[in-house]
Protein backbone atom coordinates (compact mmCIF):
# COMPACT_ATOMS: atom_id res chain seq x y z
CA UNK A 1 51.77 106.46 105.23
CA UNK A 2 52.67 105.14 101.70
CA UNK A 3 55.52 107.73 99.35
CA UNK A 4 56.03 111.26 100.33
CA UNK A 5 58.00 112.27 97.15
CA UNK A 6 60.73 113.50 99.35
CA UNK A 7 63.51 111.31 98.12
CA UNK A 8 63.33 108.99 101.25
CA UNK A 9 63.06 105.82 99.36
CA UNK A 10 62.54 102.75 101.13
CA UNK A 11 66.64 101.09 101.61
CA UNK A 12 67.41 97.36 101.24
CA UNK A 13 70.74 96.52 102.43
CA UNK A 14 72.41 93.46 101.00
CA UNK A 15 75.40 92.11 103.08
CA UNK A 16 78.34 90.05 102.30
CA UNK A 17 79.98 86.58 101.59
CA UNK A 18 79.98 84.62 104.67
CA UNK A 19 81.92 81.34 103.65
CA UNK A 20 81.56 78.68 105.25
CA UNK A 21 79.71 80.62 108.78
CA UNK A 22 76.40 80.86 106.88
CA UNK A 23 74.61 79.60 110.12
CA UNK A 24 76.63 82.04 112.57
CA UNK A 25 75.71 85.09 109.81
CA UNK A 26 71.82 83.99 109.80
CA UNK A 27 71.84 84.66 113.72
CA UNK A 28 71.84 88.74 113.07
CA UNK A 29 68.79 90.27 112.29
CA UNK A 30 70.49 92.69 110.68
CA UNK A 31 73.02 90.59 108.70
CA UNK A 32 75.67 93.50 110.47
CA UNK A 33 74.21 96.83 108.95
CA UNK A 34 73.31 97.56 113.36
CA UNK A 35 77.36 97.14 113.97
CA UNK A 36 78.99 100.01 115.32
CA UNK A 37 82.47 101.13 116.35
CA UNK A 38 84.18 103.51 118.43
CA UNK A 39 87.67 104.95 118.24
CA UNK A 40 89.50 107.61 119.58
CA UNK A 41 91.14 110.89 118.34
CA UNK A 42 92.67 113.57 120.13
CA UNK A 43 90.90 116.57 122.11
CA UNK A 44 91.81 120.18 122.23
CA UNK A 45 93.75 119.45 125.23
CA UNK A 46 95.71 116.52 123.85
CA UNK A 47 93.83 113.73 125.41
CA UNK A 48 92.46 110.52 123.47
CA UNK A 49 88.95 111.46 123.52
CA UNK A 50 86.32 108.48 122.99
CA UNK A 51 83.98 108.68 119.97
CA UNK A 52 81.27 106.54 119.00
CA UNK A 53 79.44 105.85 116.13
CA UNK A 54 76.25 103.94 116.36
CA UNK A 55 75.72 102.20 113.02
CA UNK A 56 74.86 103.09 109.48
CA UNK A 57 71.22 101.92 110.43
CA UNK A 58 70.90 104.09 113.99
CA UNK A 59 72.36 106.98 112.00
CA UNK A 60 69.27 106.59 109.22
CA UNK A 61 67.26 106.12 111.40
CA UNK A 62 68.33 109.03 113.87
CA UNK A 63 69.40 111.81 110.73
CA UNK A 64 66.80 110.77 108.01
CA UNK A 65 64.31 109.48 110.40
CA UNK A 66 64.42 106.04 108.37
CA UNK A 67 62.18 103.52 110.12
CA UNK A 68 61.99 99.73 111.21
CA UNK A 69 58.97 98.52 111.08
CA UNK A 70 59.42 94.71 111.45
CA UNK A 71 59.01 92.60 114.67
CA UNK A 72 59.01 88.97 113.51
CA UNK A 73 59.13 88.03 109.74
CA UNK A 74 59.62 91.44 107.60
CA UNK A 75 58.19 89.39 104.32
CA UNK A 76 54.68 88.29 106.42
CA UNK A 77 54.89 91.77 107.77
CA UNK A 78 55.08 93.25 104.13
CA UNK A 79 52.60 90.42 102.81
CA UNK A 80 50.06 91.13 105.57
CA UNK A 81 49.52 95.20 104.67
CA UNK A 82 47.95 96.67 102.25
CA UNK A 83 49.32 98.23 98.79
CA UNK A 84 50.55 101.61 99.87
CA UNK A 85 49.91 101.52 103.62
CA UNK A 86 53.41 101.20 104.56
CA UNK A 87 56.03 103.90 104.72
CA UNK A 88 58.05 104.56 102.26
CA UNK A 89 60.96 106.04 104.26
CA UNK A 90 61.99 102.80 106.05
CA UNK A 91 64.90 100.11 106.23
CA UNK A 92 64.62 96.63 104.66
CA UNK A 93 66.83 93.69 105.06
CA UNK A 94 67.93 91.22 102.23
CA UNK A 95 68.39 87.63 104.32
CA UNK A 96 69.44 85.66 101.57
CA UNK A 97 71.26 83.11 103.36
CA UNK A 98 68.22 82.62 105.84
CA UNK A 99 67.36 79.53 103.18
CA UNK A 100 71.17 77.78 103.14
CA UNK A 101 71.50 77.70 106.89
CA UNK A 102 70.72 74.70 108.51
CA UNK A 103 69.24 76.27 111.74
CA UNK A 104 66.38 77.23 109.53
CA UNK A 105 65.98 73.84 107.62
CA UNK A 106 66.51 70.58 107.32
CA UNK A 107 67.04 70.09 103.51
CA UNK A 108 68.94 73.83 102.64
CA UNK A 109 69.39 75.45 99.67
CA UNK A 110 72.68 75.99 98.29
CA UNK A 111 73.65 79.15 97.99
CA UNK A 112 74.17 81.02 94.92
CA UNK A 113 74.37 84.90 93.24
CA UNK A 114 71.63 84.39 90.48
CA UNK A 115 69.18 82.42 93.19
CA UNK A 116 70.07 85.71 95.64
CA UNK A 117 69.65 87.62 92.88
CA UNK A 118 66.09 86.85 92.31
CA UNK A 119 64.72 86.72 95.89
CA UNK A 120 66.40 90.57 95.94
CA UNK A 121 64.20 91.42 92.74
CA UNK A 122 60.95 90.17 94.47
CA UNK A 123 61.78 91.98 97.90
CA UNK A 124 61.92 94.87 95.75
CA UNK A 125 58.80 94.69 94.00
CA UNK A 126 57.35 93.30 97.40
CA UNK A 127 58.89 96.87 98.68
CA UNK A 128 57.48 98.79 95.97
CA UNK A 129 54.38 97.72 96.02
CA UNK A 130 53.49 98.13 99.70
CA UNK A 131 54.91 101.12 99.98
CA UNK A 132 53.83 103.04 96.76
CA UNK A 133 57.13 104.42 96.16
CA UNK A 134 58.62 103.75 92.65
CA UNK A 135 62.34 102.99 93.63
CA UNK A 136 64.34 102.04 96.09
CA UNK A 137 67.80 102.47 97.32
CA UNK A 138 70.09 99.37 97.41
CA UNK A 139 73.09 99.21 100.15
CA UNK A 140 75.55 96.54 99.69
CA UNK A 141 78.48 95.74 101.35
CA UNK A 142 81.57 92.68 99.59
CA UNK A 143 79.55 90.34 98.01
CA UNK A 144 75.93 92.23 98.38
CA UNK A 145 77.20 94.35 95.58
CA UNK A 146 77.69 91.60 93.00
CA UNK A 147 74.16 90.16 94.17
CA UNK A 148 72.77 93.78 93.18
CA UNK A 149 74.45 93.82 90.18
CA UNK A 150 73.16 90.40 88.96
CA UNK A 151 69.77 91.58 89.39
CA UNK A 152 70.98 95.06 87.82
CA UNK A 153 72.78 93.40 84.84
CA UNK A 154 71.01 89.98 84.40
CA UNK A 155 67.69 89.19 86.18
CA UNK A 156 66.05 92.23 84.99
CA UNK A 157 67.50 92.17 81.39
CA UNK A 158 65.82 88.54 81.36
CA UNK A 159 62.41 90.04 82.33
CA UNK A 160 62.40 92.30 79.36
CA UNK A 161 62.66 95.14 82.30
CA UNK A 162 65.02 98.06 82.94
CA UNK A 163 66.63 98.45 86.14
CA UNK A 164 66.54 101.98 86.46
CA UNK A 165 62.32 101.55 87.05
CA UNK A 166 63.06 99.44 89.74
CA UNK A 167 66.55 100.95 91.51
CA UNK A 168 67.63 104.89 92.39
CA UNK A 169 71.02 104.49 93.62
CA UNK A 170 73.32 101.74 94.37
CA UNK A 171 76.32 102.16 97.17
CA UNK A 172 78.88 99.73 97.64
CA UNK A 173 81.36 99.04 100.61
CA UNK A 174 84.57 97.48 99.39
CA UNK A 175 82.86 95.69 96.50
CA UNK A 176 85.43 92.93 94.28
CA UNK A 177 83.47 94.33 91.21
CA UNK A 178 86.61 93.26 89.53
CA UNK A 179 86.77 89.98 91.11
CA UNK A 180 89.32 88.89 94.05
CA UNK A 181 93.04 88.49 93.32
CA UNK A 182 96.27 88.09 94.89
CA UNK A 183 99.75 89.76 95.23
CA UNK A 184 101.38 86.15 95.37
CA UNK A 185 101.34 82.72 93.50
CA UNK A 186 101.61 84.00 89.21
CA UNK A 187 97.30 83.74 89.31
CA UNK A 188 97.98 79.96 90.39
CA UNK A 189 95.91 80.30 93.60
CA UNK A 190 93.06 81.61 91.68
CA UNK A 191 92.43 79.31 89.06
CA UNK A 192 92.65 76.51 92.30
CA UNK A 193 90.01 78.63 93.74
CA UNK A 194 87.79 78.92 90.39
CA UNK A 195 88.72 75.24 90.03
CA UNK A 196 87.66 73.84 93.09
CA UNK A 197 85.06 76.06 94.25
CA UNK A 198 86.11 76.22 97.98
CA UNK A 199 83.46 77.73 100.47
CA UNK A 200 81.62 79.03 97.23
CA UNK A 201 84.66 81.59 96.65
CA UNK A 202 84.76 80.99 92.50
CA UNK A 203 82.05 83.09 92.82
CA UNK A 204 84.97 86.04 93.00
CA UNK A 205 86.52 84.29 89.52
CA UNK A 206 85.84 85.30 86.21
CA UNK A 207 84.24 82.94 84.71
CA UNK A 208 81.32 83.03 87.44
CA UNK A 209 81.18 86.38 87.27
CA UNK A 210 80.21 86.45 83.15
CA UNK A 211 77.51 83.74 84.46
CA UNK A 212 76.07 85.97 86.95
CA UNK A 213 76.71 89.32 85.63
CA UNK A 214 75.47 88.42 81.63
CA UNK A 215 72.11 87.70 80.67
CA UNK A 216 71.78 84.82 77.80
CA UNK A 217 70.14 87.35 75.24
CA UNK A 218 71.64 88.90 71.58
CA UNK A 219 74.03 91.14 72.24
CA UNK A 220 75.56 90.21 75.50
CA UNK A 221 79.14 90.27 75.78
CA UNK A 222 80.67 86.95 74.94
CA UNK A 223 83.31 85.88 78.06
CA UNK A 224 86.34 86.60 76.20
CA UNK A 225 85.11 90.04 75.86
CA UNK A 226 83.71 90.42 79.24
CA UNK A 227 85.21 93.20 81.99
CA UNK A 228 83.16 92.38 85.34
CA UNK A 229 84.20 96.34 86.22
CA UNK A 230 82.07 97.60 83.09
CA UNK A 231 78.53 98.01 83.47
CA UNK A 232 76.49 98.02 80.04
CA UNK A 233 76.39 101.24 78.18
CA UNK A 234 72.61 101.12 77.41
CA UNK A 235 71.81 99.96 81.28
CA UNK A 236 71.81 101.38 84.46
CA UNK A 237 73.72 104.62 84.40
CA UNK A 238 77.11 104.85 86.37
CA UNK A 239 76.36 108.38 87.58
CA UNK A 240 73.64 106.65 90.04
CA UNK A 241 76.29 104.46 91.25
CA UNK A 242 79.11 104.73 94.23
CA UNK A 243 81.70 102.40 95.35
CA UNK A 244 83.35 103.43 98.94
CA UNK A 245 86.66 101.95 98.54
CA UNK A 246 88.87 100.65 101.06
CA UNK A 247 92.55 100.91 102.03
CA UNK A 248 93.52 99.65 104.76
CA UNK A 249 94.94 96.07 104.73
CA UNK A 250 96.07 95.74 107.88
CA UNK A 251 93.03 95.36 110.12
CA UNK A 252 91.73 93.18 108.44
CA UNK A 253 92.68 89.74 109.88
CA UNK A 254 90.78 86.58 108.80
CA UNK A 255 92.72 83.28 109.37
CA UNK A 256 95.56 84.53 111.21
CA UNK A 257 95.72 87.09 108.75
CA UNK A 258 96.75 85.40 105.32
CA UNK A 259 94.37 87.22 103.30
CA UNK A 260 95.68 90.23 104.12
CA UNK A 261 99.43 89.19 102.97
CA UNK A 262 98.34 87.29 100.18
CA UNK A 263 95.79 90.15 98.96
CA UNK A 264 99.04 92.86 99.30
CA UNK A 265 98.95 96.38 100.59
CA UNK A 266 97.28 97.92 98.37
CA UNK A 267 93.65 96.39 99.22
CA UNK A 268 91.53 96.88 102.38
CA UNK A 269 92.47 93.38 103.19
CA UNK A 270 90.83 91.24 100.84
CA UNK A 271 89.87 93.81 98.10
CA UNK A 272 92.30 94.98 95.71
CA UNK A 273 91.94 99.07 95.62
CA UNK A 274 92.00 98.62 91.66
CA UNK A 275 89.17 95.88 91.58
CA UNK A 276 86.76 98.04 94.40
CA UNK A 277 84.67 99.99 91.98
CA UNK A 278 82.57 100.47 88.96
CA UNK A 279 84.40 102.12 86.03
CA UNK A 280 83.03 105.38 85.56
CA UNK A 281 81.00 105.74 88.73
CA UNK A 282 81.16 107.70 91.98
CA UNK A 283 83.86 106.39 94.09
CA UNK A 284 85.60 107.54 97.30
CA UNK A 285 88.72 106.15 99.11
CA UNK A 286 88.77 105.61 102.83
CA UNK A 287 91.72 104.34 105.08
CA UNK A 288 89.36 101.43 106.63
CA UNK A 289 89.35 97.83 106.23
CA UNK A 290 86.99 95.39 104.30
CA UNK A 291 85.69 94.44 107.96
CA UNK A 292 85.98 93.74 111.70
CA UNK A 293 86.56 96.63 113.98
CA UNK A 294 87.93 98.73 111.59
CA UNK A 295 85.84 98.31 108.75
CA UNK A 296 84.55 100.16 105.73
CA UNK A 297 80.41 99.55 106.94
CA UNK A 298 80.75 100.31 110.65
CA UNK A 299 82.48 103.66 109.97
CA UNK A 300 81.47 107.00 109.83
CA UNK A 301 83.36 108.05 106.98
CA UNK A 302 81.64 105.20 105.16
CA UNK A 303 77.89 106.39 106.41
CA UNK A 304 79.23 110.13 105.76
CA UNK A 305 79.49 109.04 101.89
CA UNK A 306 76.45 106.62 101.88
CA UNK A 307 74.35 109.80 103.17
CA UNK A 308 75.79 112.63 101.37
CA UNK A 309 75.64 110.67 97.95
CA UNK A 310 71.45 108.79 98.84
CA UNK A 311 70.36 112.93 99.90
CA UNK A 312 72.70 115.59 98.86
CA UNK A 313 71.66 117.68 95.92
CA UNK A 314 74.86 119.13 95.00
CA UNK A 315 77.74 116.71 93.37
CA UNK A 316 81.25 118.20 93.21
CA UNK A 317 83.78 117.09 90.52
CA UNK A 318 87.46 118.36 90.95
CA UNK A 319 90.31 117.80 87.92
CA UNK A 320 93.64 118.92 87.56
CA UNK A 321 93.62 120.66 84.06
CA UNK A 322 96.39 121.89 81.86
CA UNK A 323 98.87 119.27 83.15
CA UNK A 324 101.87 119.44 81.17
CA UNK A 325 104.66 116.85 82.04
CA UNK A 326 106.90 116.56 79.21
CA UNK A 327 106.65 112.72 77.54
CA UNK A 328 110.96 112.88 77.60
CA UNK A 329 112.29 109.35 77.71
CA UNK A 330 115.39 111.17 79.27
CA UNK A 331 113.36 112.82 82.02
CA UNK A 332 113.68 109.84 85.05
CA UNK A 333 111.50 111.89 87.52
CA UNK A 334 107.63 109.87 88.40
CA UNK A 335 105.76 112.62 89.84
CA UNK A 336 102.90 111.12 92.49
CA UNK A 337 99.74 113.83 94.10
CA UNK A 338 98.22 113.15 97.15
CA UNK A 339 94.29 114.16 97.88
CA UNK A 340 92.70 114.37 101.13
CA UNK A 341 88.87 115.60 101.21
CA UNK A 342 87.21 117.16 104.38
CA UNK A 343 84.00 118.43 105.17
CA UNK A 344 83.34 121.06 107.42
CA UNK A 345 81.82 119.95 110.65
CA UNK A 346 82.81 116.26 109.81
CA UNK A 347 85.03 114.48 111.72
CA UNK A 348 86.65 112.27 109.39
CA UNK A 349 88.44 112.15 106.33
CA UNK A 350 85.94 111.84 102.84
CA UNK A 351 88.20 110.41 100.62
CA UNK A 352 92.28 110.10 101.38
CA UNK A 353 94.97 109.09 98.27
CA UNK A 354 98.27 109.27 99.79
CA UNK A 355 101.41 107.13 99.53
CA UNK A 356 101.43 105.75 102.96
CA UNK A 357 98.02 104.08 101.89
CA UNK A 358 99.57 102.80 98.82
CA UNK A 359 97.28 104.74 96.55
CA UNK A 360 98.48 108.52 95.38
CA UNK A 361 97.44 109.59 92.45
CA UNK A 362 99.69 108.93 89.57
CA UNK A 363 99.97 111.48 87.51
CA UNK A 364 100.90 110.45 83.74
CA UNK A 365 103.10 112.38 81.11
CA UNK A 366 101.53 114.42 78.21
CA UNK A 367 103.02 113.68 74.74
CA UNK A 368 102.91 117.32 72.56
CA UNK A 369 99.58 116.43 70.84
CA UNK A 370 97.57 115.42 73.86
CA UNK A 371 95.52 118.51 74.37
CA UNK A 372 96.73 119.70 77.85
CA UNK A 373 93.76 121.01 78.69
CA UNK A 374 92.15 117.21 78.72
CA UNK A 375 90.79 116.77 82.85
CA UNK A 376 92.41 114.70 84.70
CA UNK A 377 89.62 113.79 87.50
CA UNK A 378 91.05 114.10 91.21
CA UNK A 379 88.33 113.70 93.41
CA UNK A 380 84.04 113.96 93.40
CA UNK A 381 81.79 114.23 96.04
CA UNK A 382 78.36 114.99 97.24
CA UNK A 383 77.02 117.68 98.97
CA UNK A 384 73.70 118.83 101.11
CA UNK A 385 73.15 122.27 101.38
CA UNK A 386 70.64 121.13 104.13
CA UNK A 387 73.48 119.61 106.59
CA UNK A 388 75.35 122.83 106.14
CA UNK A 389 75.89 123.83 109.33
CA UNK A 390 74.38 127.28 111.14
CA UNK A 391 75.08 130.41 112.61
CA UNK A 392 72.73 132.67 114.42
CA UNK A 393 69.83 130.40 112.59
CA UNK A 394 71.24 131.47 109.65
CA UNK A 395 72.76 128.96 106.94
CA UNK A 396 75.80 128.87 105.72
CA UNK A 397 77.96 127.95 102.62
CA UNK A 398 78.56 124.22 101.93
CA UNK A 399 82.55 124.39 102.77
CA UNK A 400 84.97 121.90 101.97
CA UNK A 401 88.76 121.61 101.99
CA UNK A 402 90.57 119.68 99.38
CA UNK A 403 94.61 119.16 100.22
CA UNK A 404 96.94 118.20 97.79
CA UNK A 405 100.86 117.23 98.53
CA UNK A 406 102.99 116.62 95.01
CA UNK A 407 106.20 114.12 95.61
CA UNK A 408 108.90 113.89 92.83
CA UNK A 409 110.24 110.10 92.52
CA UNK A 410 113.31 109.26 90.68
CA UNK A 411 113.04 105.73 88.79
CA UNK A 412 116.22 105.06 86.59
CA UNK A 413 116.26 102.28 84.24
CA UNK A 414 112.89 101.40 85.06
CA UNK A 415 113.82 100.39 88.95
CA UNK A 416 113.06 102.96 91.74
CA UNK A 417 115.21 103.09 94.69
CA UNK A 418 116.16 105.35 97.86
CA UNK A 419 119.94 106.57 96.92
CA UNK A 420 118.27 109.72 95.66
CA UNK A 421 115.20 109.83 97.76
CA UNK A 422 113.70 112.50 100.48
CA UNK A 423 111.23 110.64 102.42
CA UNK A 424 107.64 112.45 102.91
CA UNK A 425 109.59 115.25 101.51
CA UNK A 426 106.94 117.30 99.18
CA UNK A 427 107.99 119.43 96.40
CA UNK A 428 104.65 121.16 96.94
CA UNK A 429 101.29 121.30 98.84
CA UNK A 430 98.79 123.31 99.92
CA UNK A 431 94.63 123.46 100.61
CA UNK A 432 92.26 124.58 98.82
CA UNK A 433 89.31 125.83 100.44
CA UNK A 434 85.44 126.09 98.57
CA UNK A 435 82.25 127.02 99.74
CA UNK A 436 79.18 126.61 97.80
CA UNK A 437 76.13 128.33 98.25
CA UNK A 438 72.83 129.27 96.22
CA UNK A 439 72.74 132.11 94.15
CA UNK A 440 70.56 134.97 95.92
CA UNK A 441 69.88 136.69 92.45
CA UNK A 442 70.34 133.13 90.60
CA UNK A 443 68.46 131.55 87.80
CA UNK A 444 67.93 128.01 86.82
CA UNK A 445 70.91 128.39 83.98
CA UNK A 446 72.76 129.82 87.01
CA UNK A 447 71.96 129.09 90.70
CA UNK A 448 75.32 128.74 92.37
CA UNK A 449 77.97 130.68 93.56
CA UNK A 450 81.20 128.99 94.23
CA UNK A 451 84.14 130.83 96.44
CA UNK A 452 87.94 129.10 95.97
CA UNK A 453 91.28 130.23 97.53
CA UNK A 454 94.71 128.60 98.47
CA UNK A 455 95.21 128.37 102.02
CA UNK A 456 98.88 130.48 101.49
CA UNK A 457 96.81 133.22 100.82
CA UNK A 458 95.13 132.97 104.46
CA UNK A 459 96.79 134.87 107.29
CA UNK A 460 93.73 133.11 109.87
CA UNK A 461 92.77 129.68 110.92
CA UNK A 462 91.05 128.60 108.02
CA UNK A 463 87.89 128.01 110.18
CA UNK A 464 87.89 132.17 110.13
CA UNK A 465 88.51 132.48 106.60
CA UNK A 466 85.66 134.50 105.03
CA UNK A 467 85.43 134.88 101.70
CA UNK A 468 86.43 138.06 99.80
CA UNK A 469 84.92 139.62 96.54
CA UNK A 470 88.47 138.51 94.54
CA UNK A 471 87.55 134.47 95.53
CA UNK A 472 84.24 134.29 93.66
CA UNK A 473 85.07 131.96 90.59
CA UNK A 474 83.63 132.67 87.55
CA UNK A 475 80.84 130.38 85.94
CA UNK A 476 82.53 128.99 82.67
CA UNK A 477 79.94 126.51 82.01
CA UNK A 478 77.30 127.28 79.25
CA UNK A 479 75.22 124.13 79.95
CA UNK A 480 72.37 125.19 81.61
CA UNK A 481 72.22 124.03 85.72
CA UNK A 482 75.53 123.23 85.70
CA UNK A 483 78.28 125.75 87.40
CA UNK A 484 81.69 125.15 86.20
CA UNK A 485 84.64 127.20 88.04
CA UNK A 486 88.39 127.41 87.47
CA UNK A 487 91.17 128.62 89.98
CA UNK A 488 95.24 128.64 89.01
CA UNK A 489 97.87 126.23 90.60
CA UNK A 490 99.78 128.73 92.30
CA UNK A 491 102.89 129.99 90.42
CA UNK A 492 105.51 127.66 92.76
CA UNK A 493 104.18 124.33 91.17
CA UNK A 494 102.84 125.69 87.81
CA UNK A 495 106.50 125.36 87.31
CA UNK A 496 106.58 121.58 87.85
CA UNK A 497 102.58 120.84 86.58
CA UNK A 498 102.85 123.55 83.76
CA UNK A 499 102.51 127.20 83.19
CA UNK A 500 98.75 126.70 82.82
CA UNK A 501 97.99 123.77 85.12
CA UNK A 502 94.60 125.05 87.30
CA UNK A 503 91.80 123.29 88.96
CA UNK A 504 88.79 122.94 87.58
CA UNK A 505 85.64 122.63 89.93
CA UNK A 506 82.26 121.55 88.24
CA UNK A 507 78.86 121.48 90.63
CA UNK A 508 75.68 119.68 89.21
CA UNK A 509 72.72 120.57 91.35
CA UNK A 510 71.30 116.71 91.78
CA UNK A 511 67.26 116.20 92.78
CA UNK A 512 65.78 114.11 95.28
CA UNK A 513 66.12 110.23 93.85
CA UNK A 514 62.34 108.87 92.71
């Protein structure tokens, strides 16, 4: 009973904006973190082949042998044990809206962030307190994510309190922590929406956010200096923060799908991609919508992130280093890289950038004093050594595969077009494959080995490749606990990148959250 110290801190999941169906959202006892999907892929034999995956809470609860304690009222239940008799390692749910739906009263509340706000802050300490365990883990899909930021940014500021004694980690599916906007209508159909508040959507507006995101006390940002997408420098840290973006708009269908085409392509349907995250944290891109049967929550590359980034101990940061793309006005050519992260015995997709999705990464020209050796970050993800998988009971390296496709686009006069065009035609790609793995003969300055190679240098399926004394990267780091690696572009694109464009791969050994 009570905290284990084990980094299994108890996880309060905070869902999103319901509209005008407050009543219909109420009925789950869940508030949709028990949703599942299935979808199908194709076999060895070439066959669709079902696959199912249960839930982000049946996979806690099946993997990390999370718990659900509750059968009736989970705040009587919590209110009815004693301080430190409950388990820490269990799964809470955040029913704000239980007090604006009429099925639950006659006379309901009306809805709003900072009121959700603080009835989150008192499940916490209600949490805390019963369980013994000094943080928890907060799980937040849309809206839920603004609601944990309030209490993050403002209702804990206001108690003279620091978040980080109250919170671990925050994750975030599809998140507007830059507010909703739209491809269409010059920013006329959001100030109607901030103007007349329709279903409670001005909440998504800037000028609520600054209410609900700023506490009233010296040295707050004043509104016309406000970015909702910045947290506060001397507040919770980013690092301890992910946002699982999506990118698919086209699932997503609400009102005969409108929001969708008035959102654009480049959103998960009602997200923008460039609004979906924190700046500075964690964040991962995944081709699944903001909801429905394709969405970000009920997916498993979503729970695959949410897991990896609440347990692993290993985070690993990839940038593209020594770019050097001429800053020549006379040079018409926009050069684009694709990313696509896998895991080994995973099967989905980590994080995906590629044209199709509307999101490649744009890579940006260096003028001749920009220092060329300045990272440019491409991907970062987490790792557990624990859920690498096993041979003859043995463990094996944390392997992952990083692929990366360069396109060449030729924009004259400021307007692209096809005349010159080769479509899905790459100048370059290739994979890199990485394992990770402890040190045997490893200190605490130094307890990682990391093993890199190009997949044109593997004559095998790379599921045989084994790595050879000549792939061990060298540590370049000097800070202590932290392993810093570098491999070359291969010579056929360090003609395009630059003669010394490389990757460089940084792993920070991460303990358990508490």
């Amino acid at each position: 009973m009570g905290y284990d110290n084990d980094g299994r801190l108890p996880l309060i999941y905070v869902r999103g904006f319901a509209g005008s169906g407050i009543d219909k959202a109420v009925e789950d006892p869940f508030y949709g973190f028990n949703e599942g999907s299935v979808h199908v892929r194709v076999d060895g034999f070439g066959d669709p082949q079902f696959y199912q995956f249960e839930s982000p809470m049946l996979r806690l609860m099946i993997d990390e042998n999370y718990r659900l304690l509750v059968h009736g009222d989970q705040r009587a239940f919590l209110q009815h044990s004693g301080d430190g008799e409950v388990d820490a390692n269990t799964l809470w749910i955040h029913r704000f809206y239980d007090v604006s739906a009429s099925t639950f009263s006659k006379r309901p509340t009306e809805f709003s962030i900072e009121n959700a706000a603080a009835d989150l802050f008192d499940l916490i300490e209600l949490v805390r307190r019963k369980t013994g365990a000094p943080k928890v883990f907060l799980v937040a899909h849309s809206m839920g994510g603004l609601i944990c930021r309030s209490v993050i940014q403002r209702h804990i500021p206001l108690l003279s309190g620091k978040a980080t004694d109250y919170i671990a980690r925050l994750f975030t599916y599809g998140t507007p922590h830059g507010g909703i906007e739209f491809d269409v209508g010059f920013g006329l159909i959001e100030k109607l929406r901030d103007l007349t508040g329709i279903s409670g959507a001005d909440i998504f507006g800037p000028g609520r956010m600054y209410e609900y995101l700023t506490p009233a006390l010296p040295g707050a940002p004043s509104e016309d200096d406000f970015d909702a997408q910045v947290m506060p420098p001397d507040g919770f840290p980013v690092d301890e923060v992910f946002c699982l973006v999506g990118t698919n708009p086209a699932d997503y269908q609400v009102a005969l799908g409108l929001s969708s085409k008035l959102v654009g392509a480049r959103s998960d349907g009602l997200v923008q991609v460039d609004n979906a995250y924190v700046e500075g944290a964690n964040r991962a891109m995944v081709h699944r919508s903001h909801s429905g049967t394709f969405g970000i929550v009920n997916s498993e590359e979503g729970y695959q992130n949410l897991r990896r980034f609440l347990f692993g101990d290993l985070m690993v940061r990839v940038d593209l280093v020594g770019l050097s793309l001429p800053d020549d006005p006379d040079d018409d050519v926009v050069w684009q890289l694709e990313t696509q992260l896998s895991i080994r015995g995973l099967p989905v997709l980590m994080h995906t950038q590629t044209a199709a999705q509307y999101c490649p990464v744009q890579l940006e020209r260096t003028s001749a004093q920009d220092s060329t050796d300045a990272p440019f970050p491409l991907v970062t993800t987490f790792l557990s050594s624990k859920l690498a998988p096993r041979r003859d009971g043995q463990p094996r390296a944390a392997r992952h595969f990083l692929k990366l496709r360069l396109i060449s686009l030729r924009v004259r006069d400021g307007v692209f077009d096809f005349l010159d065009h080769m479509e899905q035609a790459e100048d370059w790609q290739d994979l890199l494959l990485v394992d990770i793995a402890p040190d045997p003969a490893g200190t605490s300055s130094a307890p990682l080995r990391c093993w890199a190679t190009w997949n044109r240098t593997v004559t095998k399926a790379i599921r045989s490749w084994e790595p050879q004394p000549s792939d061990l990267l060298e540590d370049a780091n000097t800070t202590a606990g932290v392993w810093r690696g570098e491999i070359q572009m291969p010579p056929e694109v360090r003609e395009l990148l630059g003669e010394n464009a490389r990757l460089s791969i940084t792993v920070t050994p991460r303990s358990a959250a508490g």
